[in-house]
C-alpha atoms as a PDB file:
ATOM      1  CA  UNK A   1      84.872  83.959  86.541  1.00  0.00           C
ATOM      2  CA  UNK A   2      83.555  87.148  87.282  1.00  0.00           C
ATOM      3  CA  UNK A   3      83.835  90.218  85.378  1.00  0.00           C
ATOM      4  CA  UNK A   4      84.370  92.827  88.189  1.00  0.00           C
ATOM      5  CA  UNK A   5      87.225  90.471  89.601  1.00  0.00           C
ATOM      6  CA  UNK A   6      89.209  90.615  86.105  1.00  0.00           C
ATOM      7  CA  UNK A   7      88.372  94.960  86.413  1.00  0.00           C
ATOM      8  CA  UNK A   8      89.880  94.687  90.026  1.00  0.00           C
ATOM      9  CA  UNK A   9      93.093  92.842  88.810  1.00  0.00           C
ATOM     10  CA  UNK A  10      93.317  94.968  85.929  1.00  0.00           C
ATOM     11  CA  UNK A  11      93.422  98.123  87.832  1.00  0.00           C
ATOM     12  CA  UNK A  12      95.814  96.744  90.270  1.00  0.00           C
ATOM     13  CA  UNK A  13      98.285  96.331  87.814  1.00  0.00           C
ATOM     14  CA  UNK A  14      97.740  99.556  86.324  1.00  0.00           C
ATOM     15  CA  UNK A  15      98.745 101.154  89.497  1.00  0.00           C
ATOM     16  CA  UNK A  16     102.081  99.061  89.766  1.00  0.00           C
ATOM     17  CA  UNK A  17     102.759 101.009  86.578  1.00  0.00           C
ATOM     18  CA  UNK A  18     101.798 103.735  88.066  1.00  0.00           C
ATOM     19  CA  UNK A  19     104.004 103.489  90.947  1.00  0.00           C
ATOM     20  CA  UNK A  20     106.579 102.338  88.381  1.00  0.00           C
ATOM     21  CA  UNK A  21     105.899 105.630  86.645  1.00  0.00           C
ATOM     22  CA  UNK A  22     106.333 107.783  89.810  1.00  0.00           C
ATOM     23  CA  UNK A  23     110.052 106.690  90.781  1.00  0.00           C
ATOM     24  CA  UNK A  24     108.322 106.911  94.440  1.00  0.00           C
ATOM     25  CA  UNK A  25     109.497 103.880  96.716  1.00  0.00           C
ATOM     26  CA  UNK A  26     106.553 104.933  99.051  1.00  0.00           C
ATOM     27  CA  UNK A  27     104.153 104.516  96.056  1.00  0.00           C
ATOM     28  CA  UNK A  28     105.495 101.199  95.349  1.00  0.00           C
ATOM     29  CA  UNK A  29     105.055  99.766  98.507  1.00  0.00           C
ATOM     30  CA  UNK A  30     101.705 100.064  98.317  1.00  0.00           C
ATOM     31  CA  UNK A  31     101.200  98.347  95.664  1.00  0.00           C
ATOM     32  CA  UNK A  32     103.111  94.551  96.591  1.00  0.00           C
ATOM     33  CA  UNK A  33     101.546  92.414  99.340  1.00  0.00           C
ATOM     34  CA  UNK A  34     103.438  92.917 102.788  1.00  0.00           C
ATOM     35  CA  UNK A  35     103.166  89.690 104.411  1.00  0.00           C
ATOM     36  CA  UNK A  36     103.482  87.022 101.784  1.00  0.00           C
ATOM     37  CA  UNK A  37     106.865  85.862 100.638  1.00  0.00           C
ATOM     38  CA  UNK A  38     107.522  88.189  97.760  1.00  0.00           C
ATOM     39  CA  UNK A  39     109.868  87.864  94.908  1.00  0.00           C
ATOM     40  CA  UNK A  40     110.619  89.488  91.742  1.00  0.00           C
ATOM     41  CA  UNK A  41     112.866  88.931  88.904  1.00  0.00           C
ATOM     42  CA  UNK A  42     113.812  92.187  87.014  1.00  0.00           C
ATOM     43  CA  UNK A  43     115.576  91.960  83.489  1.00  0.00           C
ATOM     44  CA  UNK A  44     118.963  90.419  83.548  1.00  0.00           C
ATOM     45  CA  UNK A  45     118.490  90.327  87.402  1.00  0.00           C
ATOM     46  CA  UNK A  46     118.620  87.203  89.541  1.00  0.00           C
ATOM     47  CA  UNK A  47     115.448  86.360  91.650  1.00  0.00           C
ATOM     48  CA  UNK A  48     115.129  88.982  94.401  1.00  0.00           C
ATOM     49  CA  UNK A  49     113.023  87.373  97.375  1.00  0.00           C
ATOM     50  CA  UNK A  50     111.587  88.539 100.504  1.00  0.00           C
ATOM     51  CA  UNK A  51     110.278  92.458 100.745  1.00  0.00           C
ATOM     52  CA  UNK A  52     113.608  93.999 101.872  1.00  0.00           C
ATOM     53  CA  UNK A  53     115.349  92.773  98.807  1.00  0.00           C
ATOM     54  CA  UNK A  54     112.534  93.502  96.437  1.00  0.00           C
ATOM     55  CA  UNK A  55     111.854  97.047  97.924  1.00  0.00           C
ATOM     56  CA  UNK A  56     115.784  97.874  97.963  1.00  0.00           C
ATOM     57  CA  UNK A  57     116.104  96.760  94.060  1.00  0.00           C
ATOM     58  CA  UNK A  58     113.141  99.548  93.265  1.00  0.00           C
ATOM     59  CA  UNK A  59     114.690 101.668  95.045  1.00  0.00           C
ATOM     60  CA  UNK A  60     118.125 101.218  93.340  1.00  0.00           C
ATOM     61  CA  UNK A  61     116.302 101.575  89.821  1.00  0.00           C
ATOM     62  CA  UNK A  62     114.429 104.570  90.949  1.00  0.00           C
ATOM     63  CA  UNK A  63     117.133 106.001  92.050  1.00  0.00           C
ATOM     64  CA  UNK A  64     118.983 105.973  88.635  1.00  0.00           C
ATOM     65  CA  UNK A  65     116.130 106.949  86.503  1.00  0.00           C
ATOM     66  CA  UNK A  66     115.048 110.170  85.763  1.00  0.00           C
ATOM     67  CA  UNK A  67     111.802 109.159  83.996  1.00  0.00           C
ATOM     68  CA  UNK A  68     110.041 105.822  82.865  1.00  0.00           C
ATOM     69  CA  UNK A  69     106.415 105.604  80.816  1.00  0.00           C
ATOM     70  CA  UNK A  70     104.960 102.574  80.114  1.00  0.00           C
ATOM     71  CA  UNK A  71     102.915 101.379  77.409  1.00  0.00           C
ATOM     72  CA  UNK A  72     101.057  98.175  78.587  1.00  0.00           C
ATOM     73  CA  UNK A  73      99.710  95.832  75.276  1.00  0.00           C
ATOM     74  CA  UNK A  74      99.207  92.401  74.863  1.00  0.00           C
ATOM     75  CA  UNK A  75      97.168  92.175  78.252  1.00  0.00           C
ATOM     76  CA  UNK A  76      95.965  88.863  79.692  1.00  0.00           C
ATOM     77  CA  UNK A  77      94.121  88.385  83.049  1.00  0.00           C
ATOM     78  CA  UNK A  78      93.229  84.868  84.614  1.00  0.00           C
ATOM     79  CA  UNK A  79      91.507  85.070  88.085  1.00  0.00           C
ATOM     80  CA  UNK A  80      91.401  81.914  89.949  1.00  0.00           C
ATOM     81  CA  UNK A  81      90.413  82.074  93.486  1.00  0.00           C
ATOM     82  CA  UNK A  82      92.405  84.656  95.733  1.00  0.00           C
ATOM     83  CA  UNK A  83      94.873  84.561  93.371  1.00  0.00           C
ATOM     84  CA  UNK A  84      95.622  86.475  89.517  1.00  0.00           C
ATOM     85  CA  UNK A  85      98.345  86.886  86.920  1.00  0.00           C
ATOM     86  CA  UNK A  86      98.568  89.374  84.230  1.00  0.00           C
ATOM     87  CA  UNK A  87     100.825  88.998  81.263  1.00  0.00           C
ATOM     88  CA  UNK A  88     101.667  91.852  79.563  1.00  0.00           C
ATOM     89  CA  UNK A  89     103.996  93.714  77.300  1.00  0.00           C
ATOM     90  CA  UNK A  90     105.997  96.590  78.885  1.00  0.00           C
ATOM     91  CA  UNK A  91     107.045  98.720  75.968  1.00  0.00           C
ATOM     92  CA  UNK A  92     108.927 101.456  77.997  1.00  0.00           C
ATOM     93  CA  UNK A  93     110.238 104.608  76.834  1.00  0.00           C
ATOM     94  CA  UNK A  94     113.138 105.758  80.166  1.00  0.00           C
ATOM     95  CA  UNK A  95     115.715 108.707  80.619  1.00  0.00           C
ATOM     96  CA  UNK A  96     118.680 107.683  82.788  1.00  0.00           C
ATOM     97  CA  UNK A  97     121.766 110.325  82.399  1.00  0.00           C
ATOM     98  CA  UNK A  98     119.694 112.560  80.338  1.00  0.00           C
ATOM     99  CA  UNK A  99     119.952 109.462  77.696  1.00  0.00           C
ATOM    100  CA  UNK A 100     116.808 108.350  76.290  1.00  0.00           C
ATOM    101  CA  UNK A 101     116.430 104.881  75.765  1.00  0.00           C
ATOM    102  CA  UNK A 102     113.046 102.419  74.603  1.00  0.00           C
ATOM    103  CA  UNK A 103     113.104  98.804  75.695  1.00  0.00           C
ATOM    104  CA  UNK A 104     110.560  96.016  75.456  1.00  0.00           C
ATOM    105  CA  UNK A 105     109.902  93.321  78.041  1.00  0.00           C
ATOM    106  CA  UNK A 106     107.368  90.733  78.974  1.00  0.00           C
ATOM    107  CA  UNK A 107     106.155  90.893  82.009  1.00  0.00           C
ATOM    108  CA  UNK A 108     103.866  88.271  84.324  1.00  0.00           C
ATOM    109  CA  UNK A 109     102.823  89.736  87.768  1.00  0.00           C
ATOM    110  CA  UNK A 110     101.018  87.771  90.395  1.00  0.00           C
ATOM    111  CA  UNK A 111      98.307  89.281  92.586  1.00  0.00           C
ATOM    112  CA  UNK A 112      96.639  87.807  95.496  1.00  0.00           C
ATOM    113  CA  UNK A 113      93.547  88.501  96.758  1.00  0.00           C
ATOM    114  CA  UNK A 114      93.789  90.256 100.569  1.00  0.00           C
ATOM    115  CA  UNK A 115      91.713  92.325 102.608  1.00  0.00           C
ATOM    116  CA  UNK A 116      89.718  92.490  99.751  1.00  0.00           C
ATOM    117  CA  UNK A 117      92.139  94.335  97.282  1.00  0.00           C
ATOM    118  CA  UNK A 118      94.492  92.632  94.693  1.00  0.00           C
ATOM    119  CA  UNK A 119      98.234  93.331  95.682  1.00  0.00           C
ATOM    120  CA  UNK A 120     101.299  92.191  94.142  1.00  0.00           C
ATOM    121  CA  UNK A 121     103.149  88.839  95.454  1.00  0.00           C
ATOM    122  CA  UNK A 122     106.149  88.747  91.791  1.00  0.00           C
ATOM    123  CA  UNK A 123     106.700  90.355  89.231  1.00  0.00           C
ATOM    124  CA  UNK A 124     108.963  89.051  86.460  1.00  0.00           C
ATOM    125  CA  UNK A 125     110.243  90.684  83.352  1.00  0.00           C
ATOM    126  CA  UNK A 126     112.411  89.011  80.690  1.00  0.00           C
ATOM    127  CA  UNK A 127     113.623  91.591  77.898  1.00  0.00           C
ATOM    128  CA  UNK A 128     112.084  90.869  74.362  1.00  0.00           C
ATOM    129  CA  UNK A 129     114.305  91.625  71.453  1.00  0.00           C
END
């Protein structure tokens, strides 16, 4: 496997947090792949599927925080092919109604390879005690 692949899928996924970061629906479009079948699972959510459904739940969680800033650890890449997954940490530090709250979750996003630039196909997070 090749080094500048793992670097490629490794700044994908740190502009999904970016996006995450921004609260921007716009930015976070850009980021998921726009004609596969995505999905994403967010914690304590069912599975959301098809880009309608997963754009509309970002939306709804934008639109309740004020901020969100992640702290990625525990980072593993495996590139096989087109496609990649990254599991992660998400140690997350969030103001909604001027409360602050900090949360852990562990996170696996899926990236495939298209036009020749990673983009996210699901994202699941699962809240860690």
């Amino acid at each position: 496997m090749e080094i500048p692949q793992i670097e490629a899928v490794e700044q994908a996924n740190r502009g999904f947090y970016r996006a995450f970061e921004s609260l921007d629906i716009i930015e976070m479009g850009k980021v998921w792949a726009q004609g596969e079948p995505v999905r994403c699972v967010h914690p304590g959510w069912a599975l959301l599927q098809g880009w309608e459904e997963v754009m509309g739940s970002w939306q709804r969680i934008f639109e309740n925080a004020t901020m969100m800033q992640f702290t990625i650890t525990g980072l593993e890449v495996t590139v096989e092919g087109a496609w990649a997954w990254v599991a992660c940490t998400e140690n997350i530090m969030s103001v909604n109604d001027a409360q602050v709250a900090e949360s852990r979750v562990q996170a696996t996003n899926i990236y495939k390879l298209g036009e020749g630039k990673w983009l996210m196909v699901h994202h699941h997070g699962s809240p860690m005690p």
